[in-house]
C-alpha atoms as a PDB file:
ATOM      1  CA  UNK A   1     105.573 111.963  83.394  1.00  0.00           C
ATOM      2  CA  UNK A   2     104.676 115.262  84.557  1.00  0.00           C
ATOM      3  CA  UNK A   3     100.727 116.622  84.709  1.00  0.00           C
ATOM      4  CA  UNK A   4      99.550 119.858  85.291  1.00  0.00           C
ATOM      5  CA  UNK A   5      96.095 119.558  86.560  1.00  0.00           C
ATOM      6  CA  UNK A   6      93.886 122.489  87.100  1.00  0.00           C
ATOM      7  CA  UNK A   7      90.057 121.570  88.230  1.00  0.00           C
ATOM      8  CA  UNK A   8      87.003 123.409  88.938  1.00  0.00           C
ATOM      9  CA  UNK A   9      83.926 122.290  90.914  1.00  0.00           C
ATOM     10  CA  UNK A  10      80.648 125.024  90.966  1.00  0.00           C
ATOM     11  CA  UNK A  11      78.056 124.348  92.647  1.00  0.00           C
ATOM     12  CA  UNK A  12      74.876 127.368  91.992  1.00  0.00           C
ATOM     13  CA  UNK A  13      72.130 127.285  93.977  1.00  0.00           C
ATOM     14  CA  UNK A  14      68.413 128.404  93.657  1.00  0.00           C
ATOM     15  CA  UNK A  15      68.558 131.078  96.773  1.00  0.00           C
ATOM     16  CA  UNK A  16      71.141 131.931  99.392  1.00  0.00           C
ATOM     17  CA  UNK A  17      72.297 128.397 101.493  1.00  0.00           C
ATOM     18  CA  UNK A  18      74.762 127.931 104.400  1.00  0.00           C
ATOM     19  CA  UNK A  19      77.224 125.804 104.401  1.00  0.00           C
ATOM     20  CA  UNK A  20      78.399 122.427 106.561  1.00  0.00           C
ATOM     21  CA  UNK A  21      81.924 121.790 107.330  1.00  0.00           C
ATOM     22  CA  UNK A  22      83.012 119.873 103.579  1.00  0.00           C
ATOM     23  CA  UNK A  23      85.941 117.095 103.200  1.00  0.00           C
ATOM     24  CA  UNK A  24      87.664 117.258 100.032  1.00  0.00           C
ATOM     25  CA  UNK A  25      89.381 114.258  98.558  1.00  0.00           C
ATOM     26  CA  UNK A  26      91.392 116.267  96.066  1.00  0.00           C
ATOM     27  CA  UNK A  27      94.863 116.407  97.273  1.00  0.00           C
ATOM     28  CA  UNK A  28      97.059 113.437  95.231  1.00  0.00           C
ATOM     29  CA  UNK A  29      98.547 110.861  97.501  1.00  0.00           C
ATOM     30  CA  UNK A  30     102.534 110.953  97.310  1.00  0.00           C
ATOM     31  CA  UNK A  31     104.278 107.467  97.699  1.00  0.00           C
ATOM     32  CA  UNK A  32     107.404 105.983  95.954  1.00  0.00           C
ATOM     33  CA  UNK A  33     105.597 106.218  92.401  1.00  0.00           C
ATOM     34  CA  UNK A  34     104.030 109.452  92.516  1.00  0.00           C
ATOM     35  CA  UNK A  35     105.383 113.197  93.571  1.00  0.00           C
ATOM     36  CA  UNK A  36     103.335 116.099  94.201  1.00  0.00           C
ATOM     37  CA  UNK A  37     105.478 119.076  93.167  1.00  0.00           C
ATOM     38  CA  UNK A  38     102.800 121.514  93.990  1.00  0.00           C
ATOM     39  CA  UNK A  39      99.154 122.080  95.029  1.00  0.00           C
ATOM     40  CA  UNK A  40      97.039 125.478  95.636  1.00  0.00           C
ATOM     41  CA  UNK A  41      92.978 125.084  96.738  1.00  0.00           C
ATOM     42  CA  UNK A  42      90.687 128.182  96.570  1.00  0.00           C
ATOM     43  CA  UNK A  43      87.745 127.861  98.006  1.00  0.00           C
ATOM     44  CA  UNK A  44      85.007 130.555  97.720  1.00  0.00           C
ATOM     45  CA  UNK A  45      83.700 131.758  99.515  1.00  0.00           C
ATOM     46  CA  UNK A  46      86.442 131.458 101.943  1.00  0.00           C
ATOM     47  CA  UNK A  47      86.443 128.883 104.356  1.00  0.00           C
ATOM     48  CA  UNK A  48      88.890 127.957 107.016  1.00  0.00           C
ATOM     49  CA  UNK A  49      90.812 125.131 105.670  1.00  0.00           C
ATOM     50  CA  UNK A  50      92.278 122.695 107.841  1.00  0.00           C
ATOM     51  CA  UNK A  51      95.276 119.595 106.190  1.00  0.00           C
ATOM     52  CA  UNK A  52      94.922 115.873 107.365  1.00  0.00           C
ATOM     53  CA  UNK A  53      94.992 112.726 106.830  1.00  0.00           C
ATOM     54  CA  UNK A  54      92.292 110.492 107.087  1.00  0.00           C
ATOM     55  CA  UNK A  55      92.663 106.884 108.832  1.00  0.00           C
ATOM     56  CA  UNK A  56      93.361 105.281 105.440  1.00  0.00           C
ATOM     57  CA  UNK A  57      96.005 107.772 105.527  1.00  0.00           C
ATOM     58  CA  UNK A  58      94.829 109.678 102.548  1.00  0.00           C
ATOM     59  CA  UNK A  59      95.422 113.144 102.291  1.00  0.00           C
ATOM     60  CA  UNK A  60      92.392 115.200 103.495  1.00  0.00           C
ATOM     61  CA  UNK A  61      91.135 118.914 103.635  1.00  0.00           C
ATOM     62  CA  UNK A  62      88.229 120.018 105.553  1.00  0.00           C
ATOM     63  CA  UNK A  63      86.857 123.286 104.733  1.00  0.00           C
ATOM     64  CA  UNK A  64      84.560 124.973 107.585  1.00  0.00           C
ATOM     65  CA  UNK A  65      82.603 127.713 106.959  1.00  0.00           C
ATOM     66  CA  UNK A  66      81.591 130.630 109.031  1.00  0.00           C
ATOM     67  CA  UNK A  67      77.654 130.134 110.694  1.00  0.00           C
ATOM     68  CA  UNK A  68      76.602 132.940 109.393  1.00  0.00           C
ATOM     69  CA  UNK A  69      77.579 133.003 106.254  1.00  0.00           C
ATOM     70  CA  UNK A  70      75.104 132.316 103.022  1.00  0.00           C
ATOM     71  CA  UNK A  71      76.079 132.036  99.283  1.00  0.00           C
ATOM     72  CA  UNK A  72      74.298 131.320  96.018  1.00  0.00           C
ATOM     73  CA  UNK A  73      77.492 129.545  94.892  1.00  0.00           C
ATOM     74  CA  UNK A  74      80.216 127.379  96.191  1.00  0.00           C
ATOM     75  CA  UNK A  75      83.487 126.891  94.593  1.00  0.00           C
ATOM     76  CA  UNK A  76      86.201 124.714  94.383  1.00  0.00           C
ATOM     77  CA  UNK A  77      89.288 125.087  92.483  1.00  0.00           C
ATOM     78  CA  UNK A  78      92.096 122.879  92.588  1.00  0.00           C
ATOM     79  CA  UNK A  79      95.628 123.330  90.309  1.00  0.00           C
ATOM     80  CA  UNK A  80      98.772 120.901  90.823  1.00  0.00           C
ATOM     81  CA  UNK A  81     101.961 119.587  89.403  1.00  0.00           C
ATOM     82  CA  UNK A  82     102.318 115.706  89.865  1.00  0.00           C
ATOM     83  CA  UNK A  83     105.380 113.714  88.589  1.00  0.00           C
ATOM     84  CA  UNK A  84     104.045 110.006  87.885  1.00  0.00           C
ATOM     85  CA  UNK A  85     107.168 107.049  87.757  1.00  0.00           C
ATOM     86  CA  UNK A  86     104.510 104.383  87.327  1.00  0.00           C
ATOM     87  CA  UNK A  87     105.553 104.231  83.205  1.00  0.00           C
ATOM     88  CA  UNK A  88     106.017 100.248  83.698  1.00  0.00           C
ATOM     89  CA  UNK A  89     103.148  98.728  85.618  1.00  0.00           C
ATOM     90  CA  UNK A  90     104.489  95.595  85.719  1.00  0.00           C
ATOM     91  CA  UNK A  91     108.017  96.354  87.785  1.00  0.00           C
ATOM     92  CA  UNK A  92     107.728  94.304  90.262  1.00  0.00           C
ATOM     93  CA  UNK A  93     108.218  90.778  91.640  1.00  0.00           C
ATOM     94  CA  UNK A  94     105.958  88.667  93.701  1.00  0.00           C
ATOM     95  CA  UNK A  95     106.875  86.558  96.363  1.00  0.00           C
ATOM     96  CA  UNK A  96     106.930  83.126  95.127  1.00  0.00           C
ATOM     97  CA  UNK A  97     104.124  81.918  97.029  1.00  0.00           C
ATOM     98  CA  UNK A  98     101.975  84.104  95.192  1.00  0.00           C
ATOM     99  CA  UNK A  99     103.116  83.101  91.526  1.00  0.00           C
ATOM    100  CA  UNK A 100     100.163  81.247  91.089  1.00  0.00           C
ATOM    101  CA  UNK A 101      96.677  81.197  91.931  1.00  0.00           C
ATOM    102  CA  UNK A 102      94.838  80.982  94.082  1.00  0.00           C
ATOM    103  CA  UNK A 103      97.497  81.609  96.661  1.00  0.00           C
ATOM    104  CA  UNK A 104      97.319  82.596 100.893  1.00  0.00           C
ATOM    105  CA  UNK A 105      97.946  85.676 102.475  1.00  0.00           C
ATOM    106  CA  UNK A 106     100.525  85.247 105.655  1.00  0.00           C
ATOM    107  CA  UNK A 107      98.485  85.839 108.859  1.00  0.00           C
ATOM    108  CA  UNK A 108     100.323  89.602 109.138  1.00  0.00           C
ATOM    109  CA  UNK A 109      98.699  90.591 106.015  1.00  0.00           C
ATOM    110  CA  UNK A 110      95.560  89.208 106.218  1.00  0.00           C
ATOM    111  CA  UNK A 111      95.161  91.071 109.720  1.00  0.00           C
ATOM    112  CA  UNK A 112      95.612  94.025 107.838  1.00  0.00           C
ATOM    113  CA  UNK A 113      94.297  93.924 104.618  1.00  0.00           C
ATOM    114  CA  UNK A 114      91.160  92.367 106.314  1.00  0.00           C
ATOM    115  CA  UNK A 115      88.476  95.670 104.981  1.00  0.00           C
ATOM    116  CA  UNK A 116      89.719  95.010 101.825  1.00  0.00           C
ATOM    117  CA  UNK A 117      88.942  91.196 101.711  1.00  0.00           C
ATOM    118  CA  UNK A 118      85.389  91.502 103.130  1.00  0.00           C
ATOM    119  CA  UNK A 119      83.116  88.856 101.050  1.00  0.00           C
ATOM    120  CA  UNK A 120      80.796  90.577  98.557  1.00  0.00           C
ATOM    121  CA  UNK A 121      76.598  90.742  99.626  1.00  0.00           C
ATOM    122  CA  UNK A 122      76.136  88.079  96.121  1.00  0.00           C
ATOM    123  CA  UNK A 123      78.404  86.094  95.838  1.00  0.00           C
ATOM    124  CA  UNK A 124      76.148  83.664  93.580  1.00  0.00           C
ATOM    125  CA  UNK A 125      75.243  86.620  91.149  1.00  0.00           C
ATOM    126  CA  UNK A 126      79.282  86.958  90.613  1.00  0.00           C
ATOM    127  CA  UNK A 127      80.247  82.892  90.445  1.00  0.00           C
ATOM    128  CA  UNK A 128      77.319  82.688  87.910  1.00  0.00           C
ATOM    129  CA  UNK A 129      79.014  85.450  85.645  1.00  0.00           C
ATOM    130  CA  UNK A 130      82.229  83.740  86.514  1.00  0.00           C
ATOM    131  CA  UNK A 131      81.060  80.967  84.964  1.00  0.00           C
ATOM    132  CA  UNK A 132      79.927  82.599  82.124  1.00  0.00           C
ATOM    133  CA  UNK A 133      82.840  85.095  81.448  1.00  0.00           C
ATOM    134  CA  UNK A 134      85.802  83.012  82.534  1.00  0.00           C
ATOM    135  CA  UNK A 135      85.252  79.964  82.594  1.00  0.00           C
ATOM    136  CA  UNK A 136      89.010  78.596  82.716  1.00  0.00           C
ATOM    137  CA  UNK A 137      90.921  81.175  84.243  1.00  0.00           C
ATOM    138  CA  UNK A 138      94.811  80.982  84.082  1.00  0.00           C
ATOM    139  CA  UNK A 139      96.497  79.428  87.358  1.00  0.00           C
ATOM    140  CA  UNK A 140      99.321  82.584  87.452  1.00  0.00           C
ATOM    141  CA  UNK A 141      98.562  85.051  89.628  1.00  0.00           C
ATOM    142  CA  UNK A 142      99.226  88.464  87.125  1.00  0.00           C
ATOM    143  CA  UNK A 143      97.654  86.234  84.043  1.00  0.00           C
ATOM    144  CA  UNK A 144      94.680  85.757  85.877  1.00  0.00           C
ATOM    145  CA  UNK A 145      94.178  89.590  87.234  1.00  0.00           C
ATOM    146  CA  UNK A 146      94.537  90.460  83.147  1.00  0.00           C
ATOM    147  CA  UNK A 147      91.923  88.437  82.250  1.00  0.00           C
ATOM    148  CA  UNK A 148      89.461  89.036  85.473  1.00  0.00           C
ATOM    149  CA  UNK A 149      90.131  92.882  84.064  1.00  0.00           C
ATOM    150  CA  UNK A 150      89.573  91.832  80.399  1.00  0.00           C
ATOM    151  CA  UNK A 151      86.246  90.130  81.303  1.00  0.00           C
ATOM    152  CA  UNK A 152      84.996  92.689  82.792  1.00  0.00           C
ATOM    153  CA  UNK A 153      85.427  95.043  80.188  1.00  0.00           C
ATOM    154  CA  UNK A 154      84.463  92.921  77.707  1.00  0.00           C
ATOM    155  CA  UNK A 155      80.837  92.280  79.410  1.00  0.00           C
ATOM    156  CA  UNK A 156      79.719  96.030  80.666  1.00  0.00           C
ATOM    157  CA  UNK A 157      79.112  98.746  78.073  1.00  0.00           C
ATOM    158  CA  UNK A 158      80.292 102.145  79.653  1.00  0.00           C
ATOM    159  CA  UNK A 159      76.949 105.001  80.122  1.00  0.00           C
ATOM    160  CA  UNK A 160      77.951 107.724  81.652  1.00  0.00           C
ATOM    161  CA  UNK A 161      76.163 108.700  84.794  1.00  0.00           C
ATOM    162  CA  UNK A 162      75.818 112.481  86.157  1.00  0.00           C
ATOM    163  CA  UNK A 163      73.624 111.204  89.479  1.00  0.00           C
ATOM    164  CA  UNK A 164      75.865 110.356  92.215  1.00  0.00           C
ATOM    165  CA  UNK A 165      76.027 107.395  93.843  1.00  0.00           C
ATOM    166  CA  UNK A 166      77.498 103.898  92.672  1.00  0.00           C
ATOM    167  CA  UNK A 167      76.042 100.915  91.561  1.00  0.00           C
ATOM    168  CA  UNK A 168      76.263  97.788  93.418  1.00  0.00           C
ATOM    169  CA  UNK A 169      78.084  94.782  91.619  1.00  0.00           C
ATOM    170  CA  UNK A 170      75.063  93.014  91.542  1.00  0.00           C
ATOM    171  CA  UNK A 171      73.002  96.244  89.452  1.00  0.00           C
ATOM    172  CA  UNK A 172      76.145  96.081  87.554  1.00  0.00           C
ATOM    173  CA  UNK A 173      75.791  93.052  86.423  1.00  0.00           C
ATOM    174  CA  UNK A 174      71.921  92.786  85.840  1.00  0.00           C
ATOM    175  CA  UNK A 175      72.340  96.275  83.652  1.00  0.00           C
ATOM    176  CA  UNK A 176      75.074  95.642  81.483  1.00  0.00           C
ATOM    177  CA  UNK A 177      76.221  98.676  81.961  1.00  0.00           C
ATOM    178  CA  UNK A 178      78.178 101.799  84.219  1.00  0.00           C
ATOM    179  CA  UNK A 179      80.244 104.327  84.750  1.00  0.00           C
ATOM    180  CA  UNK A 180      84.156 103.600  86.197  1.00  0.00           C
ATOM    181  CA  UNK A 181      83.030 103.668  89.217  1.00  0.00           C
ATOM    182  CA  UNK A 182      80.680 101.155  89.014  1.00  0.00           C
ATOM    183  CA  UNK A 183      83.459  98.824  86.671  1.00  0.00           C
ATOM    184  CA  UNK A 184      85.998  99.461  89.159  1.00  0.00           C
ATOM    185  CA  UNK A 185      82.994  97.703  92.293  1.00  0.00           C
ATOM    186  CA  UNK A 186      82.135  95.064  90.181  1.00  0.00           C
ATOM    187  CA  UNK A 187      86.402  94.243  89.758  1.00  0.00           C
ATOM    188  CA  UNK A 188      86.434  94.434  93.333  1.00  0.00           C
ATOM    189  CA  UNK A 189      83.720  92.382  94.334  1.00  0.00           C
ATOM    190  CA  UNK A 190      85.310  89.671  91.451  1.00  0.00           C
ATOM    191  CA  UNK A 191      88.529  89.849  93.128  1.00  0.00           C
ATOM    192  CA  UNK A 192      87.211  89.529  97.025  1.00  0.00           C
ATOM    193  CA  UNK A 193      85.329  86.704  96.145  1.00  0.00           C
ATOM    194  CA  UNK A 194      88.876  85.102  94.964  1.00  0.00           C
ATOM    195  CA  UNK A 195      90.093  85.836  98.293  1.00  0.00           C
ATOM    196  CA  UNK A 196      91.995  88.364  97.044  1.00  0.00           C
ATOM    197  CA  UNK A 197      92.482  92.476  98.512  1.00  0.00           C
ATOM    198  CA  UNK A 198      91.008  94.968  96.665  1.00  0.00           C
ATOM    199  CA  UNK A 199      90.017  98.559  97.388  1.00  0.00           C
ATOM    200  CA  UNK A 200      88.597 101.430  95.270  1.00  0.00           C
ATOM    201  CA  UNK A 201      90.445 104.288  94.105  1.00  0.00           C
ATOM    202  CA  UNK A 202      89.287 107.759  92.685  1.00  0.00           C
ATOM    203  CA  UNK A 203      91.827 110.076  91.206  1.00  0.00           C
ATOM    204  CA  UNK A 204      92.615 111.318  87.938  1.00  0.00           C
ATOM    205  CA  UNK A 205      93.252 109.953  84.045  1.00  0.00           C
ATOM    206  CA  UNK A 206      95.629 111.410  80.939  1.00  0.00           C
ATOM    207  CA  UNK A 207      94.555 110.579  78.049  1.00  0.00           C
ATOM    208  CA  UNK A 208      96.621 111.215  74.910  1.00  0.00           C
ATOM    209  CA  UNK A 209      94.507 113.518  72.347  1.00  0.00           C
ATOM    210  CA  UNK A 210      93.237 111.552  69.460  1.00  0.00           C
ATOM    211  CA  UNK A 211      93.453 113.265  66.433  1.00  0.00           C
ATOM    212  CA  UNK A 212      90.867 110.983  64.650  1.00  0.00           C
ATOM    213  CA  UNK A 213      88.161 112.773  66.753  1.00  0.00           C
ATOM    214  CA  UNK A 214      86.189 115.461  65.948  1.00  0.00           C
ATOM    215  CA  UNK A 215      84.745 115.813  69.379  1.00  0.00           C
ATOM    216  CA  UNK A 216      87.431 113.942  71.984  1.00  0.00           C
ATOM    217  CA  UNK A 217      85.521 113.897  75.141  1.00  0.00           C
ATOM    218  CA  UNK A 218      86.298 116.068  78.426  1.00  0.00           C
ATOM    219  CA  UNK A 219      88.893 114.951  80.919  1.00  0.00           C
ATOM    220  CA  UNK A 220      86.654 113.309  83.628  1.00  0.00           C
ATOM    221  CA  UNK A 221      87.385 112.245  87.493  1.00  0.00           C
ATOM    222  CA  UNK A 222      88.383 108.831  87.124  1.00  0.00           C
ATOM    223  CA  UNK A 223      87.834 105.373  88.932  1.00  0.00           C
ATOM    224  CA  UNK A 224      89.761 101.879  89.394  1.00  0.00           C
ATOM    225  CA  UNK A 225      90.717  99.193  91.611  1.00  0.00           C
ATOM    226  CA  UNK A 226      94.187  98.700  93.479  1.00  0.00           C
ATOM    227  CA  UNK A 227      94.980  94.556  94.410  1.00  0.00           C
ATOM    228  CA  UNK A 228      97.424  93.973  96.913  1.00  0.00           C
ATOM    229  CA  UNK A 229      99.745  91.124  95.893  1.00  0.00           C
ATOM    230  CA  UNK A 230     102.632  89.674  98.170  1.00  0.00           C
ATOM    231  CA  UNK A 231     105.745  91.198  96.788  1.00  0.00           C
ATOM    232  CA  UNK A 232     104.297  93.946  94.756  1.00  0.00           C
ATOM    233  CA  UNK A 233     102.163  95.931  97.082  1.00  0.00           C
ATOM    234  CA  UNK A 234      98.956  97.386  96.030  1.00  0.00           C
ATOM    235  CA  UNK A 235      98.902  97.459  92.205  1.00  0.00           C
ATOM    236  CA  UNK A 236      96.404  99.336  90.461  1.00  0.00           C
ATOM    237  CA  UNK A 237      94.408  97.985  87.707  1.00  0.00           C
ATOM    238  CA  UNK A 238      91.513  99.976  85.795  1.00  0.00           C
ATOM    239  CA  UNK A 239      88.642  97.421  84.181  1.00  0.00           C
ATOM    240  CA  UNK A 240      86.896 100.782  82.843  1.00  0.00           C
ATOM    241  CA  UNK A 241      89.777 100.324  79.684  1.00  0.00           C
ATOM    242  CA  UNK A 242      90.913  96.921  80.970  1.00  0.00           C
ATOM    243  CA  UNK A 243      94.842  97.591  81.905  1.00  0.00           C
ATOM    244  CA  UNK A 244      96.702  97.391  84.684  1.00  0.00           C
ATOM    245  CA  UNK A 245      97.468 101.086  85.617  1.00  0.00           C
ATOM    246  CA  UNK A 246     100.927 103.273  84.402  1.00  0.00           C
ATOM    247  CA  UNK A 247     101.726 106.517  84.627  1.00  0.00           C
ATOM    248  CA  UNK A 248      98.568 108.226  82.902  1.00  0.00           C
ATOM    249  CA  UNK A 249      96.965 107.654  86.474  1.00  0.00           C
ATOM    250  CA  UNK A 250      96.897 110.136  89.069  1.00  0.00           C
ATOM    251  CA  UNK A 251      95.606 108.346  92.065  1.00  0.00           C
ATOM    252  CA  UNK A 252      94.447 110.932  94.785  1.00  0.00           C
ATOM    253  CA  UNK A 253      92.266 108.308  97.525  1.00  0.00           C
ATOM    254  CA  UNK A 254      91.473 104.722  98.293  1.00  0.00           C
ATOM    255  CA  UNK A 255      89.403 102.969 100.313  1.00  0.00           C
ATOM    256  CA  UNK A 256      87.785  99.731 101.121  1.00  0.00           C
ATOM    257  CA  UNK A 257      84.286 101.300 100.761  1.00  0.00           C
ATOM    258  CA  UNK A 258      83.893 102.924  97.569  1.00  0.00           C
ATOM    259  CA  UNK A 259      81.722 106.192  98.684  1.00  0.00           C
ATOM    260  CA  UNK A 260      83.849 107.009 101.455  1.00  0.00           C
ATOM    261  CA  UNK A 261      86.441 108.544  98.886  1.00  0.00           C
ATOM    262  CA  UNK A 262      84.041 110.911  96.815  1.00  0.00           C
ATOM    263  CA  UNK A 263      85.917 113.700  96.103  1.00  0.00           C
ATOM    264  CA  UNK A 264      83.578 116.739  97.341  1.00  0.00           C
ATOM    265  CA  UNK A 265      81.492 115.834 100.620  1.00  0.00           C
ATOM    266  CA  UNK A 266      79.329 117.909 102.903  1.00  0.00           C
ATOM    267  CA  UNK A 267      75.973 119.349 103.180  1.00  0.00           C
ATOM    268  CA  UNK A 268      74.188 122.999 102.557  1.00  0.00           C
ATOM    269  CA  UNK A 269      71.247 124.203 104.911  1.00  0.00           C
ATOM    270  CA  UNK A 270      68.402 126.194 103.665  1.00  0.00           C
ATOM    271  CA  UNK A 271      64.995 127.477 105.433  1.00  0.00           C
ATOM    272  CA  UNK A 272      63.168 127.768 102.686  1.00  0.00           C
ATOM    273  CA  UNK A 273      63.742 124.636  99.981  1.00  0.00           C
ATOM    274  CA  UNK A 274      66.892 125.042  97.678  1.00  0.00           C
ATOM    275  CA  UNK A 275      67.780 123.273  94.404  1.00  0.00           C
ATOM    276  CA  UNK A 276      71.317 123.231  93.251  1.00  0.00           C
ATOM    277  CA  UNK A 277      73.340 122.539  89.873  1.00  0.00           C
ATOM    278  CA  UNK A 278      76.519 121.243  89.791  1.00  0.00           C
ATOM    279  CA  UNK A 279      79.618 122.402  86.858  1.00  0.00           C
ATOM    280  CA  UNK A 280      82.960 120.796  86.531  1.00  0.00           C
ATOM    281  CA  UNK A 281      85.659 121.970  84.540  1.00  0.00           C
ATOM    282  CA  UNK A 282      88.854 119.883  84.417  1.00  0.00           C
ATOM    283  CA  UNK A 283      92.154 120.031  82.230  1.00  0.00           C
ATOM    284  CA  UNK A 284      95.337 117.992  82.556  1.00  0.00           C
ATOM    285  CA  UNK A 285      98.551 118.531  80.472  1.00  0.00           C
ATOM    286  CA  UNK A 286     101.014 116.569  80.345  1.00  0.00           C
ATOM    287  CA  UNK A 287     104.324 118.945  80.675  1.00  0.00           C
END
């Protein structure tokens, strides 16, 4: 599938503010299922932009700003063709040792995947929902992934949330309620506490319109999970609309730690106190 994605980040601000050096997690990752055809950034006002990678190996840019320079606003504007071959989320084959769960990493992979397998802060908050939510989960390995997603879903009702930050699983759970972000912890924490590799991935979502609504709402940044599974690799799976992920996903950064991925970081500096306002505007087409 190919997207056209064209994004816009504002940020207007009460009085003139300088600017700290910012690291932008907006760059899609390229791999096997995913191609990047194209990608322009405009940043204003302009900034000396400077390409990396980051040591997850996610594609980074840092924009630095001149020390002298003040602003009332701050943009960023991001447009890029991405070819997704994800259109089958379940091509692939596991090893055989991991057919069924629970199952053991080989000492290579554990050494590796070890941030990603870090035991969650409460674990008896998450056995008690367990219990609750599935109580007999299936013994294969991509049976019992559906249904950890499916439970998840099926307990949370989405709110959306414009304050940044994420919840913990644990506030999660006691609320009811969150934003992807927050569905996509709580999966993770589930799926840790199963032994099992999971890291957090922001990026971006197609959804087909829906004609039966009068009011579809606005594309969105998106959130999920990734689970690395002998055989497969890292496979994403999104308990925000309880799937395991295709081509309508356009992950751009992962990480064992959710925040560390946010896609807009850095500060602004102000001698005199400074509110500011945030506006997105986001559009992706599928070509």
């Amino acid at each position: 599938m190919f997207l056209r994605v064209t994004h816009l980040s504002r940020y207007d601000y009460s009085s003139p503010v300088a600017f700290a050096p910012h690291a932008l997690y907006l760059r899609p990752r390229e791999n096997p299922r995913q191609r990047l055809h194209n990608f322009s950034l405009a940043i204003t006002p302009a900034a000396r932009l400077v390409t990396t990678r980051d040591m997850q190996e996610n594609p980074l840019d840092c924009a630095y700003f001149a020390p002298d320079l003040t602003a009332s606003r701050l943009e960023f504007r991001t447009e890029f063709l991405v070819e997704t071959l994800d259109a089958n989320p379940f091509d692939f084959l596991l090893k055989s040792s991991a057919l069924n769960f629970p199952f053991a990493y080989d000492p290579a992979e554990s050494f590796a995947l070890a941030p990603c397998l870090t035991p969650p802060a409460d674990p008896a908050a998450l056995r008690a929902w367990l219990v609750r939510h599935l109580p007999d989960p299936p013994r294969e390995t991509v049976s019992f992934l559906t249904a950890l997603n499916t439970a998840v879903l099926q307990s949370l009702s989405y709110r959306w949330r414009d304050e940044p930050g994420i919840q913990s699983a644990t506030e999660t759970l006691a609320l009811g309620s969150g934003t992807c972000r927050d569905y996509a912890v709580l999966f993770i924490e589930l799926c840790r506490l199963h032994g099992l590799a999971a890291r957090f991935v922001s990026g971006y979502l197609y959804e087909q319109p829906r004609l039966n609504l009068a009011s579809p709402p606005p594309p969105a940044i998106h959130a999920w999970a990734e689970v690395y599974l002998p055989g497969a690799g890292w496979r994403g799976l999104d308990p925000t609309h309880g799937v395991f992920c295709d081509d309508a996903f356009i992950p751009v950064a992962h990480a064992a730690l959710a925040d560390t991925v946010n896609p807009i970081q850095g500060k602004f500096y102000s001698s005199t106190p400074a509110t500011s306002f945030l506006h997105n505007e986001l559009t992706i087409e599928r070509l």
